[in-house]
Structures are given as C-alpha cells and as structure tokens.
PDB file of N, CA and C in Angstrom:
ATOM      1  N   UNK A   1     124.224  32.459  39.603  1.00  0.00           N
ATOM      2  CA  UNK A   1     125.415  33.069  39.058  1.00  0.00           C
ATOM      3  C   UNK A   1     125.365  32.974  37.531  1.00  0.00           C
ATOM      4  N   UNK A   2     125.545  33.990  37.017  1.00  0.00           N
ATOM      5  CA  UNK A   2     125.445  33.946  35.325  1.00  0.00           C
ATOM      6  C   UNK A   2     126.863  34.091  34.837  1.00  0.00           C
ATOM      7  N   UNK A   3     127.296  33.309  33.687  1.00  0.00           N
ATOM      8  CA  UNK A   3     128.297  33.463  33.528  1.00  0.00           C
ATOM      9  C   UNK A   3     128.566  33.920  31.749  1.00  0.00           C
ATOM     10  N   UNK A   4     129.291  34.794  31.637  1.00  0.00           N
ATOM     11  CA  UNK A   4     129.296  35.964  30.934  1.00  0.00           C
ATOM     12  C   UNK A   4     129.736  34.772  29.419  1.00  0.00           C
ATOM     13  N   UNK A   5     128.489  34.801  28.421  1.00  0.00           N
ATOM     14  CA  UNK A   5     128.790  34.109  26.970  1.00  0.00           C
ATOM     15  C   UNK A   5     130.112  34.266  26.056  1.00  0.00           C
ATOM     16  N   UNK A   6     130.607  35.362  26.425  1.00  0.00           N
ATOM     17  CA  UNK A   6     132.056  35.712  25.857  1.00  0.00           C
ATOM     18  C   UNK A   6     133.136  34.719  26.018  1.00  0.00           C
ATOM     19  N   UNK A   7     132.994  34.860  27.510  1.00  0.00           N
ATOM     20  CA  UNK A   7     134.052  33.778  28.279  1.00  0.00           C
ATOM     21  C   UNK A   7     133.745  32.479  27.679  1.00  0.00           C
ATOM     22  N   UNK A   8     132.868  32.029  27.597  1.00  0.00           N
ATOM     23  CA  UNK A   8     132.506  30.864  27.149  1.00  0.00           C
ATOM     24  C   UNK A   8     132.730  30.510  25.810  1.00  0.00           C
ATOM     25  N   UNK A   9     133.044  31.180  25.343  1.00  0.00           N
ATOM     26  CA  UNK A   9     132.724  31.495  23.298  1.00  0.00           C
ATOM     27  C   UNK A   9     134.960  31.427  23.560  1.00  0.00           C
ATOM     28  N   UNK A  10     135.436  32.025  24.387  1.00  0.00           N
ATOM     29  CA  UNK A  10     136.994  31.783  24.233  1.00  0.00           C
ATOM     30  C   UNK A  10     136.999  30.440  24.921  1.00  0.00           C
ATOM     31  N   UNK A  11     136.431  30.038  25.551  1.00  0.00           N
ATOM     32  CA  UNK A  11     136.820  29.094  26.049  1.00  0.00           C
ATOM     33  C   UNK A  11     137.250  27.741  25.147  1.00  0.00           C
ATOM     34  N   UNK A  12     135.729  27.762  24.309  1.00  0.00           N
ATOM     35  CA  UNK A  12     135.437  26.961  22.902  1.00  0.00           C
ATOM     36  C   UNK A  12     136.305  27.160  22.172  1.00  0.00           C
ATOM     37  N   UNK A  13     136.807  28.127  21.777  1.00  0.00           N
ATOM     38  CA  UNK A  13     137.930  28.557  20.634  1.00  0.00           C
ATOM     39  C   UNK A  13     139.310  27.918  21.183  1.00  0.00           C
ATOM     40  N   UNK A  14     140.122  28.466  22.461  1.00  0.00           N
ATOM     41  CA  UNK A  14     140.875  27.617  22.838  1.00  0.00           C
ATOM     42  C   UNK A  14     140.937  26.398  22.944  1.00  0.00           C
ATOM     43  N   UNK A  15     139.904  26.001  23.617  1.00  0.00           N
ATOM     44  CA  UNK A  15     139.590  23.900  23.529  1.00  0.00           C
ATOM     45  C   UNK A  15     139.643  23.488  21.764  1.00  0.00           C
ATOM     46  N   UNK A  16     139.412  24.100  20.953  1.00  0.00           N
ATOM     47  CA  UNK A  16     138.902  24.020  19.358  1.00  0.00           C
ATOM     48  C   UNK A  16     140.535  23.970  19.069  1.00  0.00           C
ATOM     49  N   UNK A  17     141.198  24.985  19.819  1.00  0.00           N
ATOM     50  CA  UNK A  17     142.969  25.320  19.101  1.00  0.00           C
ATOM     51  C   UNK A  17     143.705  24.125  19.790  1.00  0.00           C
ATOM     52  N   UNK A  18     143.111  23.825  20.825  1.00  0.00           N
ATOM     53  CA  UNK A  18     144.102  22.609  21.174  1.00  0.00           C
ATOM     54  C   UNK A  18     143.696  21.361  20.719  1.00  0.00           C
ATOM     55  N   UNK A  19     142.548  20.906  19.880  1.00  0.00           N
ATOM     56  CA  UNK A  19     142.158  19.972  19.382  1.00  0.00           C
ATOM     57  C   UNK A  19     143.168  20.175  18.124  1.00  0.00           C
ATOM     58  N   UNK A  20     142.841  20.982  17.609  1.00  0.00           N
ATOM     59  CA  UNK A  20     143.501  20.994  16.311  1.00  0.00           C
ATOM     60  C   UNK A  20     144.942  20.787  16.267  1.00  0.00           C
ATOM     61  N   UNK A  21     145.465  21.492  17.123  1.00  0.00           N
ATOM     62  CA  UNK A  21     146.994  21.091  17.551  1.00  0.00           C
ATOM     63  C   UNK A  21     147.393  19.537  17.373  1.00  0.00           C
ATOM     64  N   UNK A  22     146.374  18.817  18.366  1.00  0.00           N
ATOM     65  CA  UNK A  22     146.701  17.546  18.559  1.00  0.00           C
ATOM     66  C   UNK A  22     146.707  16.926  16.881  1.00  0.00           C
ATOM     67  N   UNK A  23     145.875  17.429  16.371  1.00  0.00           N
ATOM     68  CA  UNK A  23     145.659  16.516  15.040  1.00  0.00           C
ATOM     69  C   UNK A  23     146.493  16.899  14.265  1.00  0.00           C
ATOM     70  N   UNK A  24     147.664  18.177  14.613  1.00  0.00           N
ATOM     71  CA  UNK A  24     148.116  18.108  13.282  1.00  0.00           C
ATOM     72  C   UNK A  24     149.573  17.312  14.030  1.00  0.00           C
ATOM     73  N   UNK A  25     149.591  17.780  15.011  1.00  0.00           N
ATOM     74  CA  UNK A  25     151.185  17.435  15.828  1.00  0.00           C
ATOM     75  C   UNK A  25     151.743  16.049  15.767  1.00  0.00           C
ATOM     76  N   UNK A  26     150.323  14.874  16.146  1.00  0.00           N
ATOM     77  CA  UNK A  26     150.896  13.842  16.535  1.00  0.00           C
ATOM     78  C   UNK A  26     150.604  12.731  15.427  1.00  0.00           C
ATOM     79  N   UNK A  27     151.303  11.545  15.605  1.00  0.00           N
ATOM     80  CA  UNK A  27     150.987  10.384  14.628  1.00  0.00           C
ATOM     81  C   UNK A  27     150.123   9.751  14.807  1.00  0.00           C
ATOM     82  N   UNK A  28     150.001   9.386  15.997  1.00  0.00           N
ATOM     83  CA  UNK A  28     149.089   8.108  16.803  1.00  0.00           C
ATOM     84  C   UNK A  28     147.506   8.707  16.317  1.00  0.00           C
ATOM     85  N   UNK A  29     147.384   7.198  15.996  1.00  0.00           N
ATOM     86  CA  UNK A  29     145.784   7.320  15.508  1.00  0.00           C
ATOM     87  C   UNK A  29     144.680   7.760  17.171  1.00  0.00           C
ATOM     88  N   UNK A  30     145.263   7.216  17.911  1.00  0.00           N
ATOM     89  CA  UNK A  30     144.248   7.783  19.611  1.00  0.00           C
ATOM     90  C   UNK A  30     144.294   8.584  19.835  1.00  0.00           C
ATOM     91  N   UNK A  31     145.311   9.565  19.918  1.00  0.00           N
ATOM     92  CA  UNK A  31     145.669  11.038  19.665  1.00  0.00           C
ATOM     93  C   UNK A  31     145.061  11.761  19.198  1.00  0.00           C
ATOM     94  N   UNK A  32     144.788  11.388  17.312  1.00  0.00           N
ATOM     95  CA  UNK A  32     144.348  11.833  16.533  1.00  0.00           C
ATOM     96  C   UNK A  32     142.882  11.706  16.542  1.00  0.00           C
ATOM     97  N   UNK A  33     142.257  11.133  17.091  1.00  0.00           N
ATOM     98  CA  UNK A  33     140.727  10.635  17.570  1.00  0.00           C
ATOM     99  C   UNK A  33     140.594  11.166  18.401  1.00  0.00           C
ATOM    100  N   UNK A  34     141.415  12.077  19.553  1.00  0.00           N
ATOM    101  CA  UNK A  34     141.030  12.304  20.738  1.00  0.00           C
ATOM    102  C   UNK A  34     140.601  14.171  20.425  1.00  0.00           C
ATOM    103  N   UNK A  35     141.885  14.528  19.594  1.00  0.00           N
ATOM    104  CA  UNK A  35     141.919  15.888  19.032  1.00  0.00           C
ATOM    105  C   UNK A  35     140.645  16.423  18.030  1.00  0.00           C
ATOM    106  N   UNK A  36     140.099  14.759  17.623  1.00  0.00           N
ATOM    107  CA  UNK A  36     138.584  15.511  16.578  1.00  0.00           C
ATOM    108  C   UNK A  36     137.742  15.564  17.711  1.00  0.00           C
ATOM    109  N   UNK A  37     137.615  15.000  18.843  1.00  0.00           N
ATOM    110  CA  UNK A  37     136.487  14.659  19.788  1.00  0.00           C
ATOM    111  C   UNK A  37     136.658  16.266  20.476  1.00  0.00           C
ATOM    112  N   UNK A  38     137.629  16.301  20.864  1.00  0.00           N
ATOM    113  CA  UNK A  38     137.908  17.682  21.819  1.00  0.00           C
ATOM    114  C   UNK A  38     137.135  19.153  20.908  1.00  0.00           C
ATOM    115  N   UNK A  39     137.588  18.764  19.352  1.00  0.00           N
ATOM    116  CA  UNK A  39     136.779  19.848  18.537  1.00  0.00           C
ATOM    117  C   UNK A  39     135.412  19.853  18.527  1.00  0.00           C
ATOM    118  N   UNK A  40     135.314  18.706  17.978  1.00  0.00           N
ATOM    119  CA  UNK A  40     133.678  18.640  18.479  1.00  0.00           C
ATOM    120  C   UNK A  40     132.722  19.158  19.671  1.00  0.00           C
ATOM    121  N   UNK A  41     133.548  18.584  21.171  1.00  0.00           N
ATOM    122  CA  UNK A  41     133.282  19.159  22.146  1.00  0.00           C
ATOM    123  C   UNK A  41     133.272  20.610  22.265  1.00  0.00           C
ATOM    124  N   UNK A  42     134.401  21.173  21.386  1.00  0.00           N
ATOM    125  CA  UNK A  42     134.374  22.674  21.892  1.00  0.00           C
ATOM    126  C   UNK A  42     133.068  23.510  20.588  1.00  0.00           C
ATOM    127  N   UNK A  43     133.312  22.595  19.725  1.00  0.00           N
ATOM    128  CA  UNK A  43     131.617  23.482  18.943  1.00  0.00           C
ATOM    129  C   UNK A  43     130.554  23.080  19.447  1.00  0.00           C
ATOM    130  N   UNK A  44     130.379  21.570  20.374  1.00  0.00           N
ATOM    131  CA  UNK A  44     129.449  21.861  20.871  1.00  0.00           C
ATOM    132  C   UNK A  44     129.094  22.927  22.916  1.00  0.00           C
ATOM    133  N   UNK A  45     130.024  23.201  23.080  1.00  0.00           N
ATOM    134  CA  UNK A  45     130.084  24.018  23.767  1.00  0.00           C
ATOM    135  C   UNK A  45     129.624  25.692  23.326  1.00  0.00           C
ATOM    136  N   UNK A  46     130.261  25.626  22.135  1.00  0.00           N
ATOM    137  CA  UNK A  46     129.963  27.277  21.460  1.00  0.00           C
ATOM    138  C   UNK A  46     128.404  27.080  21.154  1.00  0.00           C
ATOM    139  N   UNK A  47     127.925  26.393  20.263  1.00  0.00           N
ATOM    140  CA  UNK A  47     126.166  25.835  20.001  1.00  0.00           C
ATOM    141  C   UNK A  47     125.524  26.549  21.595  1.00  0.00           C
ATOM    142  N   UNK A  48     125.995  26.049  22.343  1.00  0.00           N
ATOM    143  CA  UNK A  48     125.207  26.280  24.176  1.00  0.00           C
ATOM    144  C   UNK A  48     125.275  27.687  24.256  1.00  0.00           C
ATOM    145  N   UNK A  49     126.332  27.836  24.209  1.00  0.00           N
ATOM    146  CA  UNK A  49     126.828  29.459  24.756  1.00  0.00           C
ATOM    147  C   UNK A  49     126.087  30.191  23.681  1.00  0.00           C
ATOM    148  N   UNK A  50     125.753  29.828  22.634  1.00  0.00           N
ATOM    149  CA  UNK A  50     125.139  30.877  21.729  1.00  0.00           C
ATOM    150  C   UNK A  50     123.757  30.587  21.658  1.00  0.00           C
ATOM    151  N   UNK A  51     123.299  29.668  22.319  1.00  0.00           N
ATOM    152  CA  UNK A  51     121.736  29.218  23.009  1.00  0.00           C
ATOM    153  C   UNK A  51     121.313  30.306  23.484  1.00  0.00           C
ATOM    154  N   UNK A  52     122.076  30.117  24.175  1.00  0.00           N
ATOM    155  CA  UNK A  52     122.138  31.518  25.933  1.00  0.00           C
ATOM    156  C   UNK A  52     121.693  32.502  25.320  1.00  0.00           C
ATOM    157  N   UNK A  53     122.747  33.238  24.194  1.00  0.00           N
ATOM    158  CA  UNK A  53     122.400  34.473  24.027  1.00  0.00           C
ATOM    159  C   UNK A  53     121.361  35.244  23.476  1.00  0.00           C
ATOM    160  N   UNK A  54     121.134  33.876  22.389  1.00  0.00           N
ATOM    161  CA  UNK A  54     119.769  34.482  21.263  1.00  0.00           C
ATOM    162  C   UNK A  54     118.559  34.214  21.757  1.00  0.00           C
ATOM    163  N   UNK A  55     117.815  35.536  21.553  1.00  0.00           N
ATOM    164  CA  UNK A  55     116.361  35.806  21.718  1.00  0.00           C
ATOM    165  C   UNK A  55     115.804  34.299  21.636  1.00  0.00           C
ATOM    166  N   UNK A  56     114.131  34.032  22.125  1.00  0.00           N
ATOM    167  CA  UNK A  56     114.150  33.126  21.802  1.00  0.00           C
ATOM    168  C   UNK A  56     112.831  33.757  20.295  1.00  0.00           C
ATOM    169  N   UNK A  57     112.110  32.931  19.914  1.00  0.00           N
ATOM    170  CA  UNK A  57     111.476  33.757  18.263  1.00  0.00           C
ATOM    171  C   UNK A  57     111.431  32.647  17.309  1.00  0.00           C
ATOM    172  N   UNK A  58     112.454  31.504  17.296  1.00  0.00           N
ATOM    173  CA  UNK A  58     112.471  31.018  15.927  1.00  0.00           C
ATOM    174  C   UNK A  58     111.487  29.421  16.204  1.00  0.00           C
ATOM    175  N   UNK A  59     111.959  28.251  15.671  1.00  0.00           N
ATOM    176  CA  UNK A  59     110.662  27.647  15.761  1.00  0.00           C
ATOM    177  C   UNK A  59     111.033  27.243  16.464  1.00  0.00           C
ATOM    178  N   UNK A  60     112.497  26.724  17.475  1.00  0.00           N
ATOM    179  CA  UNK A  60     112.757  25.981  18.592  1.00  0.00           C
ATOM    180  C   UNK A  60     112.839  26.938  19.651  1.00  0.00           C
ATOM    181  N   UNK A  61     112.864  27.988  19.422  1.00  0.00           N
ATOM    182  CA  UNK A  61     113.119  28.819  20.730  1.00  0.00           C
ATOM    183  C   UNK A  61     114.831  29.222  21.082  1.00  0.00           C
ATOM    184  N   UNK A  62     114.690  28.820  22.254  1.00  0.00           N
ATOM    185  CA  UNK A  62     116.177  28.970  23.267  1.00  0.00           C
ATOM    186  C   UNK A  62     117.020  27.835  22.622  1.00  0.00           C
ATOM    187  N   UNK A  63     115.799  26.789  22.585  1.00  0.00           N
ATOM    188  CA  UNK A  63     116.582  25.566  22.535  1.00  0.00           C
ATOM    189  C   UNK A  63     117.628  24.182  21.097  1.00  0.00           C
ATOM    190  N   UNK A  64     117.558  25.515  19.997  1.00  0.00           N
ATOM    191  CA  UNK A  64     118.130  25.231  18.849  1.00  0.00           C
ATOM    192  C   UNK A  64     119.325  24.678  19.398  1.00  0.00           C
ATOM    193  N   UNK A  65     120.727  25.767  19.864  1.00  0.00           N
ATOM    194  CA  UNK A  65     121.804  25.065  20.224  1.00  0.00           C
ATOM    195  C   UNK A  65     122.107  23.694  20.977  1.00  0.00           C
ATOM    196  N   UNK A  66     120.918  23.908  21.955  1.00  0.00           N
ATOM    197  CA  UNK A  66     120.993  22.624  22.594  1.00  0.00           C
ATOM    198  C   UNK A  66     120.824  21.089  21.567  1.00  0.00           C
ATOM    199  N   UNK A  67     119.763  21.642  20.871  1.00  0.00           N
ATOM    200  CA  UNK A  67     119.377  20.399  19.561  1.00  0.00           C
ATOM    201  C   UNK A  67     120.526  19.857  18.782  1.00  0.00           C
ATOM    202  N   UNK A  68     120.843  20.974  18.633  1.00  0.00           N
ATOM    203  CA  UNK A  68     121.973  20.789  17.383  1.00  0.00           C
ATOM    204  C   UNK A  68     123.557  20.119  18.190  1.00  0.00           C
ATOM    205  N   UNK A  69     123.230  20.523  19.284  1.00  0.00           N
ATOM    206  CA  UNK A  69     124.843  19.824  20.215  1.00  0.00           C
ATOM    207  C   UNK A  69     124.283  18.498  20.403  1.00  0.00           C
ATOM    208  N   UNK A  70     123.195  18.393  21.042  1.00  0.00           N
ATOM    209  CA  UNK A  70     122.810  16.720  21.028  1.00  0.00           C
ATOM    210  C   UNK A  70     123.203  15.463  19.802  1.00  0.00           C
ATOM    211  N   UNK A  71     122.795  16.376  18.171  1.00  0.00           N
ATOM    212  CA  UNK A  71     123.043  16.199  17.382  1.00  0.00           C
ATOM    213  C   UNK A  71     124.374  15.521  17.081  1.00  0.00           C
ATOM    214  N   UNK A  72     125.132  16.917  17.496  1.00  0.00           N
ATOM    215  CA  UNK A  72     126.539  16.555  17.433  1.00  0.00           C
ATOM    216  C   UNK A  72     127.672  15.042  18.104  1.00  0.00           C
ATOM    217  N   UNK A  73     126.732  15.196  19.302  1.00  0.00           N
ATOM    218  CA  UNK A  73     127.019  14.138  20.471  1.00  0.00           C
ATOM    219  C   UNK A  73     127.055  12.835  19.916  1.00  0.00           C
ATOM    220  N   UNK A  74     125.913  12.538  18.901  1.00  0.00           N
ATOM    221  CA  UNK A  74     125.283  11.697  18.263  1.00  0.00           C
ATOM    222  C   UNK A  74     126.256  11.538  16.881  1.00  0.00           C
ATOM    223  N   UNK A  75     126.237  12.220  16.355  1.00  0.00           N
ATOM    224  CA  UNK A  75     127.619  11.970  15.138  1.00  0.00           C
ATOM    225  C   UNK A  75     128.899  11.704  15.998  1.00  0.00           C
ATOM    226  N   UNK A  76     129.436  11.964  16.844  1.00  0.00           N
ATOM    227  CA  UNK A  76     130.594  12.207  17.685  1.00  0.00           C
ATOM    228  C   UNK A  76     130.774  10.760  18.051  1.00  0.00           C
ATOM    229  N   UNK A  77     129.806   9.836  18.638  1.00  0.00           N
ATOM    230  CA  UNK A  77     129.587   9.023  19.726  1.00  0.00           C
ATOM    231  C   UNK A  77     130.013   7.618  17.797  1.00  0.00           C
ATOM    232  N   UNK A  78     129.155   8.248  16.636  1.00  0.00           N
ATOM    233  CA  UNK A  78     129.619   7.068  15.848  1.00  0.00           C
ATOM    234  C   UNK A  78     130.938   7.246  15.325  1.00  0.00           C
ATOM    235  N   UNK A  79     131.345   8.486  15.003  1.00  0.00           N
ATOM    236  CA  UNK A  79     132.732   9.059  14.527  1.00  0.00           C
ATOM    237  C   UNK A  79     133.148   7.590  15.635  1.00  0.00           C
ATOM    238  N   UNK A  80     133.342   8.227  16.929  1.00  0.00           N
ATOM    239  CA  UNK A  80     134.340   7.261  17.881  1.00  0.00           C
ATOM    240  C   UNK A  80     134.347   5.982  17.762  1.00  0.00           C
ATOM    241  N   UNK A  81     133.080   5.381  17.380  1.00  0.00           N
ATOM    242  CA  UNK A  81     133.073   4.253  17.298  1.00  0.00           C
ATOM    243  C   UNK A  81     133.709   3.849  15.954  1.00  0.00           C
ATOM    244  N   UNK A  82     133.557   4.215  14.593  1.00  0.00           N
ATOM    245  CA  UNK A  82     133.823   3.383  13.447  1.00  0.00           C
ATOM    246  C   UNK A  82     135.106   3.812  13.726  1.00  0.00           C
ATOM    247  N   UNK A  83     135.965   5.021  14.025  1.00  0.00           N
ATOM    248  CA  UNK A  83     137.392   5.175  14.313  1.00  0.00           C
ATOM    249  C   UNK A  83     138.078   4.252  14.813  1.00  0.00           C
ATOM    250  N   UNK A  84     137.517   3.501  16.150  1.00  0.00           N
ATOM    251  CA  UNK A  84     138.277   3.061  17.173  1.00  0.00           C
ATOM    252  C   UNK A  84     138.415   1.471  16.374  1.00  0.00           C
ATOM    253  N   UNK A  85     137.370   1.229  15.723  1.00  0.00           N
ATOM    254  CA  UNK A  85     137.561   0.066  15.025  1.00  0.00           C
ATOM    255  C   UNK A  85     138.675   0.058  14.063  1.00  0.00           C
ATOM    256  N   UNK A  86     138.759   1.080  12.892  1.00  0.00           N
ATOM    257  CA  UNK A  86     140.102   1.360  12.680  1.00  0.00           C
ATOM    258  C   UNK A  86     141.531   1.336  12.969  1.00  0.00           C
ATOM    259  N   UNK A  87     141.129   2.030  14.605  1.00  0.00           N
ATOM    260  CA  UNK A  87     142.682   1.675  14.634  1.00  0.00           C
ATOM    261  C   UNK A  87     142.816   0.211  15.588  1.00  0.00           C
ATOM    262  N   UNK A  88     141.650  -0.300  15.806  1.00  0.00           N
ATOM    263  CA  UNK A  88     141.741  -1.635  15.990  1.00  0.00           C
ATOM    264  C   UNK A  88     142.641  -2.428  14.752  1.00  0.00           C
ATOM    265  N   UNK A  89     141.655  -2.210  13.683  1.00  0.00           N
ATOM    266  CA  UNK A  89     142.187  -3.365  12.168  1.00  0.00           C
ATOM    267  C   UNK A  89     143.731  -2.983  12.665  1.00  0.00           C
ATOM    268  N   UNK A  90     144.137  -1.758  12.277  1.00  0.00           N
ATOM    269  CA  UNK A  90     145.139  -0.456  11.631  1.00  0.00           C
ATOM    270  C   UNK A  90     146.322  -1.869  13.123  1.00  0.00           C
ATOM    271  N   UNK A  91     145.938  -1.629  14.191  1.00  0.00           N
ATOM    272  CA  UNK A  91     146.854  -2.397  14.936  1.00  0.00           C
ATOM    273  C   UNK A  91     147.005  -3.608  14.499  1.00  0.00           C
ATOM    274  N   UNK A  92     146.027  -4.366  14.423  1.00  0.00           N
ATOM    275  CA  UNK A  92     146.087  -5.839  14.101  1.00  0.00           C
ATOM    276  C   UNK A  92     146.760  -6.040  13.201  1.00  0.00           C
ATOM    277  N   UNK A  93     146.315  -5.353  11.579  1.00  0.00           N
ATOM    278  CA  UNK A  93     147.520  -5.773  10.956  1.00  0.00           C
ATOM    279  C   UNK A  93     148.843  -5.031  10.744  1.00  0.00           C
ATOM    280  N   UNK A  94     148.844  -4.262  11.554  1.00  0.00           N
ATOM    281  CA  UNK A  94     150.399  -3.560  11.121  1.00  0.00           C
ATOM    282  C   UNK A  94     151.578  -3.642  12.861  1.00  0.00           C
ATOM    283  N   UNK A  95     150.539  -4.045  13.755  1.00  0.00           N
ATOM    284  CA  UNK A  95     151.361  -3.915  14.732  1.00  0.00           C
ATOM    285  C   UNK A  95     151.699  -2.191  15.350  1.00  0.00           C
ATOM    286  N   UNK A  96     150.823  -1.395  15.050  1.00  0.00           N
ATOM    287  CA  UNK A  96     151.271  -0.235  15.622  1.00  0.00           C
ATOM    288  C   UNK A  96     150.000   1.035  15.122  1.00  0.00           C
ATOM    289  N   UNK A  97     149.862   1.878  15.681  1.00  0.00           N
ATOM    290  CA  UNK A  97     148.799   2.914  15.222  1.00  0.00           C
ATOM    291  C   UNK A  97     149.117   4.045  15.235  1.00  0.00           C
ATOM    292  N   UNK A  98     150.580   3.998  14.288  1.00  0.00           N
ATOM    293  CA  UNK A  98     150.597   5.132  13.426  1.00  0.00           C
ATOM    294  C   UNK A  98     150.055   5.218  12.253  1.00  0.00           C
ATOM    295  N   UNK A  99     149.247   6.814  12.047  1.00  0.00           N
ATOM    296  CA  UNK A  99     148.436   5.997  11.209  1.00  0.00           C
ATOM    297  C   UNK A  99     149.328   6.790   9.453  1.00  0.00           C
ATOM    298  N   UNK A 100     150.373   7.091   9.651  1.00  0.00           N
ATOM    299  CA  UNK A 100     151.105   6.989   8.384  1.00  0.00           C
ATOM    300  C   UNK A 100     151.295   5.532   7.632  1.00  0.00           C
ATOM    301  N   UNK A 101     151.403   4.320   8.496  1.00  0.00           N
ATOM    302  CA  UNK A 101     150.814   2.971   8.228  1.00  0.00           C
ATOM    303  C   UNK A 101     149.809   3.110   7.781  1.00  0.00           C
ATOM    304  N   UNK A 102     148.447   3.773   7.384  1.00  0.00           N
ATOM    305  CA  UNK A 102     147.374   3.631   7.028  1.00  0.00           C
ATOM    306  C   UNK A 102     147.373   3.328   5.538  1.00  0.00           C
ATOM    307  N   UNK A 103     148.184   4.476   5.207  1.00  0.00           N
ATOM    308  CA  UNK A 103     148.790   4.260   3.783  1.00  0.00           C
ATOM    309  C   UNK A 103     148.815   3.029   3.017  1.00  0.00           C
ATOM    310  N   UNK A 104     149.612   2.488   3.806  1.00  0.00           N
ATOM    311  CA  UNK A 104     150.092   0.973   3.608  1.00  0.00           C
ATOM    312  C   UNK A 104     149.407   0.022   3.219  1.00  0.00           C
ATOM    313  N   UNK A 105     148.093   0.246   3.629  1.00  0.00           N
ATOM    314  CA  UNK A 105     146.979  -0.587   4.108  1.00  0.00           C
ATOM    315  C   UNK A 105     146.089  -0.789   2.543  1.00  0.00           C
ATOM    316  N   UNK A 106     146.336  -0.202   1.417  1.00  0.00           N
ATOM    317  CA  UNK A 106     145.794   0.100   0.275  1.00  0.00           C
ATOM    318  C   UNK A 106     146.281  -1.333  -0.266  1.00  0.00           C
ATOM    319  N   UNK A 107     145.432  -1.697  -1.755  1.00  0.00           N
ATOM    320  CA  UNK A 107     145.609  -2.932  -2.122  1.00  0.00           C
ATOM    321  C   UNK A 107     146.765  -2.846  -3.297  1.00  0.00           C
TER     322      UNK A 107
END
C-alpha cells in the first residue's frame, strides 16, 4: 500500500501547528519541552516523506532524509535531556516549573 507524500507533508504541518501552539499557549516548562519535541518530530516526519519523493542521484541517494531525521533524533534526544535537567534545577529551587520563574533565576 503506498501512501500518497502529500498526506504526509499535511500531516507534518499540522503535528508542527500543534507543537507550536503548545509552546506559545502554556507556562509549564514540560509542556513547553513536549511542544519543541512534537516539532521536531513533525520535521522529522516531513525529511521521510520528502525521502520518498526525490529521485534518487545525489551522493546519498533515497536515503538523505532518512540521515538527516536520524540526525535530528540525535539533537532531539540531547535537547530533552539538558531541558529536563532544567526544569529539574528550575523545580528545586523555585518549587514550581513555570518557567516565567526562570527569569528569576538570574544573579
């Protein structure tokens, strides 16, 4: 079953609009970590879908998008990590992870 790159390319864009939503809407730093991850996810979804479509010709072939989403996975996976430590501190010393408290946090 092949499934048509278009569909896939809105799909990314919607998942991309509701990431962004989250990041601008809410306070909470987990929220706000969850809404960059979801973006990420949805460009690396678009990277695939645009795998699919292009000839292959260049020096990776088919398999550029795939490279470059792995890539992404890989920045994504430390984003989450040095974040989550953040709003670790961000809790510890403020008692809460909003991160308008972040502010606060300056010397």
């Amino acid at each position: 079953m092949q499934v048509d790159p278009g569909s896939v390319l809105v799909l990314s864009a919607i998942l991309f609009a509701i990431g962004v939503f989250g990041v601008i809407s809410r306070r909470g730093a987990v929220v706000l970590l969850m809404g960059v991850e979801l973006m990420l996810n949805a460009g690396n979804l678009a990277l695939v879908a645009a795998a699919r479509v292009t000839p292959a010709g260049g020096e990776l072939g088919a398999m550029d998008g795939q490279v470059l989403a792995f890539l992404v996975l890989a920045i994504a996976a430390a984003e989450a990590a040095v974040g989550l430590a953040l709003v670790i501190a961000l809790f510890r010393h403020k008692g809460s992870v909003d991160v308008d408290l972040a502010r606060m946090l300056r010397w």
